[in-house]
N, C-alpha and C. Protein backbone atom coordinates (compact mmCIF):
# COMPACT_ATOMS: atom_id res chain seq x y z
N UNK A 1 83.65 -53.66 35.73
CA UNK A 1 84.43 -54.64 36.48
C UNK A 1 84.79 -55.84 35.60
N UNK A 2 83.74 -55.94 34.47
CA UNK A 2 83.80 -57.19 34.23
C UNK A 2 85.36 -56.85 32.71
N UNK A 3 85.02 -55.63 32.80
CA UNK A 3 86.25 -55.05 31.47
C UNK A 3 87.69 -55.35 32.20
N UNK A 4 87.67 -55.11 33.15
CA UNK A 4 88.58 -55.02 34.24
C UNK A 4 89.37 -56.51 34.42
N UNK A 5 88.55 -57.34 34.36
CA UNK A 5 89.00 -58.72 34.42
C UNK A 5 89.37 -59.36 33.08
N UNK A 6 88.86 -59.23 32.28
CA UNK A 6 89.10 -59.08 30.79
C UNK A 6 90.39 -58.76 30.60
N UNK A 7 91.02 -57.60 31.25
CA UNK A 7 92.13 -57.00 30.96
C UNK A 7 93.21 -57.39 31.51
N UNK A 8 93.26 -58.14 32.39
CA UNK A 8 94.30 -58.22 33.71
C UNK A 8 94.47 -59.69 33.03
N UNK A 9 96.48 -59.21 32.89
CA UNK A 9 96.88 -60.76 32.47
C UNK A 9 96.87 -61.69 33.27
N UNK A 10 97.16 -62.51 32.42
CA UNK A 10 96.75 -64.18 33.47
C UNK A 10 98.71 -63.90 33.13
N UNK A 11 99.09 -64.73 34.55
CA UNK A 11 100.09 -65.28 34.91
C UNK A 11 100.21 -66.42 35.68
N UNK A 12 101.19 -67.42 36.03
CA UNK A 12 101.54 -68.73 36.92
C UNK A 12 102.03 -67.55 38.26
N UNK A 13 101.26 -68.06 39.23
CA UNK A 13 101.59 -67.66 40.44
C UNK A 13 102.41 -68.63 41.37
N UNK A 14 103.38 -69.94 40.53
CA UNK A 14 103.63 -71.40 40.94
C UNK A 14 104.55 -70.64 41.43
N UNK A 15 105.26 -70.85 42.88
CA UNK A 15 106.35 -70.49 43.78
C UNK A 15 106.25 -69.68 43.41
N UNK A 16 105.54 -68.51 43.40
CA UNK A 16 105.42 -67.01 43.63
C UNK A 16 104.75 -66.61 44.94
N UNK A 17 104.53 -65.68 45.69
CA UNK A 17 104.11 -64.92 47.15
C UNK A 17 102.65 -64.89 45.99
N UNK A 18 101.76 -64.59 46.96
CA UNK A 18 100.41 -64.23 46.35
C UNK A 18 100.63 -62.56 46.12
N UNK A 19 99.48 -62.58 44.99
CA UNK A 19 99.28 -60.99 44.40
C UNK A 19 98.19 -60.98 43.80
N UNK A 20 97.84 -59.94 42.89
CA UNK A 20 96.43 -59.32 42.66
C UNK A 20 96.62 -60.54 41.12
N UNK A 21 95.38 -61.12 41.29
CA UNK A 21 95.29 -61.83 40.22
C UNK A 21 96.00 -63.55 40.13
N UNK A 22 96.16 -64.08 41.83
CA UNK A 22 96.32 -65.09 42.11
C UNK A 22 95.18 -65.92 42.49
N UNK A 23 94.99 -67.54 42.23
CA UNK A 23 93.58 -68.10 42.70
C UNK A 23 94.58 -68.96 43.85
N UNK A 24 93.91 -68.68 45.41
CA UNK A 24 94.61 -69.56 46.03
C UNK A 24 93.49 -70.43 46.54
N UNK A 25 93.99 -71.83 46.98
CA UNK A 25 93.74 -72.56 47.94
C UNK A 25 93.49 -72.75 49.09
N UNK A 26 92.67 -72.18 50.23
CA UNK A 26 92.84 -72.14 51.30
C UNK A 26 92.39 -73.51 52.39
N UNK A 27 92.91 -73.30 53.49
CA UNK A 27 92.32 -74.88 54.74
C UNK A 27 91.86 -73.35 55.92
N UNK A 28 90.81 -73.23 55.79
CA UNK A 28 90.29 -72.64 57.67
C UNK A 28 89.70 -73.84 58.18
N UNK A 29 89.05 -73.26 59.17
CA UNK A 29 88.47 -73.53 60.55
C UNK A 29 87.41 -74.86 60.12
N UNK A 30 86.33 -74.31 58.75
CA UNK A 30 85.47 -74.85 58.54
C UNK A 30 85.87 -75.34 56.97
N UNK A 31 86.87 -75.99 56.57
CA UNK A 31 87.42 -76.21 55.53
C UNK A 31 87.91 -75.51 54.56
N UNK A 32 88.20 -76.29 53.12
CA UNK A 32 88.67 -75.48 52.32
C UNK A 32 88.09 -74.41 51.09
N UNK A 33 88.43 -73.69 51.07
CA UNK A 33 87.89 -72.66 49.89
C UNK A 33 88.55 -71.45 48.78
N UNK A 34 88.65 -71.60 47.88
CA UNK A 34 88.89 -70.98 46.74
C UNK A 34 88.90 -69.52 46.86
N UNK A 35 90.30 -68.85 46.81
CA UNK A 35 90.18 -67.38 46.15
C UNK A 35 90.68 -66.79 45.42
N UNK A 36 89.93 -66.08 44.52
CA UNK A 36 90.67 -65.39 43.18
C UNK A 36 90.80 -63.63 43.78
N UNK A 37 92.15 -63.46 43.70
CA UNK A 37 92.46 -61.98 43.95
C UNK A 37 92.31 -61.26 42.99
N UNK A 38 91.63 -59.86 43.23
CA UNK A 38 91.34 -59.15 41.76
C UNK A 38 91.13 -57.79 41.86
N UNK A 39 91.71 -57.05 41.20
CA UNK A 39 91.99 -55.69 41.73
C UNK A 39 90.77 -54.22 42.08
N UNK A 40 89.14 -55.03 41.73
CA UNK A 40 88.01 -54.43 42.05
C UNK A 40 86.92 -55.50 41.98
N UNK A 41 86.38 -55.24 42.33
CA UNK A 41 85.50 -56.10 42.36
C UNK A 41 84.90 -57.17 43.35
N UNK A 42 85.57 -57.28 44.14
CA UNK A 42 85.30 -58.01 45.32
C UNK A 42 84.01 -58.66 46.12
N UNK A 43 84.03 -59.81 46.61
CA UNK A 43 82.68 -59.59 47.15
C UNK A 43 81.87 -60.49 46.66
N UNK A 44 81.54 -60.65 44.99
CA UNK A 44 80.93 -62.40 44.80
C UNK A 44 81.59 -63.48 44.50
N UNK A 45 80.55 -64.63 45.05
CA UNK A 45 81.44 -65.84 44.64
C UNK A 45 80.81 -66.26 43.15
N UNK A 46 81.58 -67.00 42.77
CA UNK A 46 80.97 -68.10 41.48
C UNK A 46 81.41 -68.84 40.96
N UNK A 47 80.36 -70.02 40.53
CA UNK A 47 80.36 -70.91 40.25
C UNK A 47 80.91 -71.55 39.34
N UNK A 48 82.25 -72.45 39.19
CA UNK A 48 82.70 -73.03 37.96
C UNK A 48 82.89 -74.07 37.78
N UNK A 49 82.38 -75.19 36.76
CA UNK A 49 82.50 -76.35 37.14
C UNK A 49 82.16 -76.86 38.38
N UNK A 50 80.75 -76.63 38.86
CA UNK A 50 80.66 -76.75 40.40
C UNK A 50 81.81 -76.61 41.77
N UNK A 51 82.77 -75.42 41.41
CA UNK A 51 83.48 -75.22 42.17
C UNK A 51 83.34 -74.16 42.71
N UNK A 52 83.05 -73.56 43.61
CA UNK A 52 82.75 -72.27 44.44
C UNK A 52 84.36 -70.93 44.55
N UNK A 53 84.22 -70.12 43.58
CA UNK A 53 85.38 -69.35 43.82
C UNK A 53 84.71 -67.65 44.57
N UNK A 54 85.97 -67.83 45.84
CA UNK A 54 85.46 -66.19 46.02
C UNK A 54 86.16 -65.24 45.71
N UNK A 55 85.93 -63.99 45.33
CA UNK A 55 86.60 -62.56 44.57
C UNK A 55 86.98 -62.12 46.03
N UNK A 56 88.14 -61.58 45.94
CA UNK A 56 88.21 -60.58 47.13
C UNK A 56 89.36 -59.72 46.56
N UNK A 57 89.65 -58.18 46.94
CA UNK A 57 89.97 -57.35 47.04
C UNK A 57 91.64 -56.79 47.66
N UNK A 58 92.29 -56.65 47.13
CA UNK A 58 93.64 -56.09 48.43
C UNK A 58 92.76 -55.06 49.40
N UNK A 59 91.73 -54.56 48.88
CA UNK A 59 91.25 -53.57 50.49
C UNK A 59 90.62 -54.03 51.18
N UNK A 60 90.23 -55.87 51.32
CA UNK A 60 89.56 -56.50 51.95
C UNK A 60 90.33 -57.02 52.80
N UNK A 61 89.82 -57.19 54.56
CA UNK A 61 90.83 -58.15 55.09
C UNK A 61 91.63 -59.44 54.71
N UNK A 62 90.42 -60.29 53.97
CA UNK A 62 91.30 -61.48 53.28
C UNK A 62 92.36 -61.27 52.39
N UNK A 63 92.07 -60.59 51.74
CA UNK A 63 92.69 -60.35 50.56
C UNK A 63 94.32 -59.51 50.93
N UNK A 64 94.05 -58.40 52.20
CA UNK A 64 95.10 -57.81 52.57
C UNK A 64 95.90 -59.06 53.14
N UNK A 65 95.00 -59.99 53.92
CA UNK A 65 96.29 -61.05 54.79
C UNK A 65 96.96 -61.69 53.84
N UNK A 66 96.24 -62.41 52.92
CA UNK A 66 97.00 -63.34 51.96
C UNK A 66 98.42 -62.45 50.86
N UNK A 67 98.17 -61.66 50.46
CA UNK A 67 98.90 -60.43 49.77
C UNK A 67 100.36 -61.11 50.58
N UNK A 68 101.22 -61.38 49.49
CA UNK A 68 102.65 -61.82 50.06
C UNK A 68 102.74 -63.25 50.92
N UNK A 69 102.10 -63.87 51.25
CA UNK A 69 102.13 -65.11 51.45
C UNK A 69 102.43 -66.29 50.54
N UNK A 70 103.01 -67.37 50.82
CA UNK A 70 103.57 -67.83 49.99
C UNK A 70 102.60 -69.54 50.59
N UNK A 71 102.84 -70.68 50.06
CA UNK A 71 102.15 -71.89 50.33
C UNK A 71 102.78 -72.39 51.78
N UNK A 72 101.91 -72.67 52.39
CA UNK A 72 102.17 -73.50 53.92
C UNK A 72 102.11 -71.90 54.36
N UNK A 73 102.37 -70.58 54.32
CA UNK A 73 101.93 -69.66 55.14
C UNK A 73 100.69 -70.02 56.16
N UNK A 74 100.21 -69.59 57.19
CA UNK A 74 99.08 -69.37 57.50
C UNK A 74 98.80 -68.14 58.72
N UNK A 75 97.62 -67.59 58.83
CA UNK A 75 97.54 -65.82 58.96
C UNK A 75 96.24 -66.25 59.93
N UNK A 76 96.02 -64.78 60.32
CA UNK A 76 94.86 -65.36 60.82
C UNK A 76 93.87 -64.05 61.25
N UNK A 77 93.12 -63.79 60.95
CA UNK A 77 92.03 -62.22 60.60
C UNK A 77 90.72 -62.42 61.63
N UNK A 78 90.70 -61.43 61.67
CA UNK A 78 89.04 -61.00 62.25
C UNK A 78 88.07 -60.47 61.34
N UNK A 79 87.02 -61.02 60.86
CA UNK A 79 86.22 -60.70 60.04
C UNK A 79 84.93 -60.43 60.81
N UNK A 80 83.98 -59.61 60.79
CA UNK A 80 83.14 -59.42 61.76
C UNK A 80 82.83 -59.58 62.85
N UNK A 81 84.13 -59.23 63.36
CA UNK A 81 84.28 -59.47 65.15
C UNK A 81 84.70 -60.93 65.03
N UNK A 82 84.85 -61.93 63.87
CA UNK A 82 85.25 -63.03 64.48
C UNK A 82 86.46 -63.62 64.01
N UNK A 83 87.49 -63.87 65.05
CA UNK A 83 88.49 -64.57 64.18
C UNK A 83 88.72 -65.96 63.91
N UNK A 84 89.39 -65.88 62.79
CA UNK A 84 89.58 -67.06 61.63
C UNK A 84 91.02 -67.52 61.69
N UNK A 85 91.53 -68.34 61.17
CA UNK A 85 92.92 -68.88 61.01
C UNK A 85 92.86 -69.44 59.64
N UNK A 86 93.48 -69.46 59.00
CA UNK A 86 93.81 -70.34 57.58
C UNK A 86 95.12 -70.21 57.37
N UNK A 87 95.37 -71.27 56.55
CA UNK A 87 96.72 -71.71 55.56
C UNK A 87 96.82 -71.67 54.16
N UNK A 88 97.73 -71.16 53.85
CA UNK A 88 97.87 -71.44 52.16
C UNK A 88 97.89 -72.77 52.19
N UNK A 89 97.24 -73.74 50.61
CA UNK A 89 97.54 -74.44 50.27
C UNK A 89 98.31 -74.81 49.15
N UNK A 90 97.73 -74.06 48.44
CA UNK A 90 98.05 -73.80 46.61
C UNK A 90 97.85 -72.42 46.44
N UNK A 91 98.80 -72.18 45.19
CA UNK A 91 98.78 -70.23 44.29
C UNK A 91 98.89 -70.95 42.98
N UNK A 92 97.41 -70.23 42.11
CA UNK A 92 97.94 -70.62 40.95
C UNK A 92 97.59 -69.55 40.27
């Protein structure tokens, strides 16, 4: 996984829709939080610069909602029976 990330170019996701290998910004319910899209691997967070980033997956619900969303979007999922609402803030 970790070869995997290694490999996958970095690009500006600035006024682009989100895709595999975007870090977005999010605002839910219970504030804001960090996600880096990535094409396996899904599932931990970590720590950078004391900033909390989470990995998620296109086969993950998050990851499927955000997929094509663009900033000020906002979606809104059921994750273990519970649903959530969020907004894009930032794609970078």
């Amino acid at each position: 996984e970790r070869a995997l990330l290694r490999s996958m170019p970095v690009r500006s996701f600035e006024g682009s829709p989100v895709g595999v290998g975007a870090i977005v910004r999010l605002e839910e319910d219970d504030g804001e939080r960090l996600v880096f899209v990535v094409p396996a691997g899904g599932g931990p967070r970590v720590e950078l610069e004391g900033v909390s980033i989470q990995f998620v997956t296109p086969a993950a619900p998050l990851g499927a909602a955000l997929l094509g969303c663009v900033v000020d979007d906002g979606f809104e999922l059921s994750i273990k029976g519970r649903q959530r609402e969020a907004s894009v803030l930032e794609i970078a």
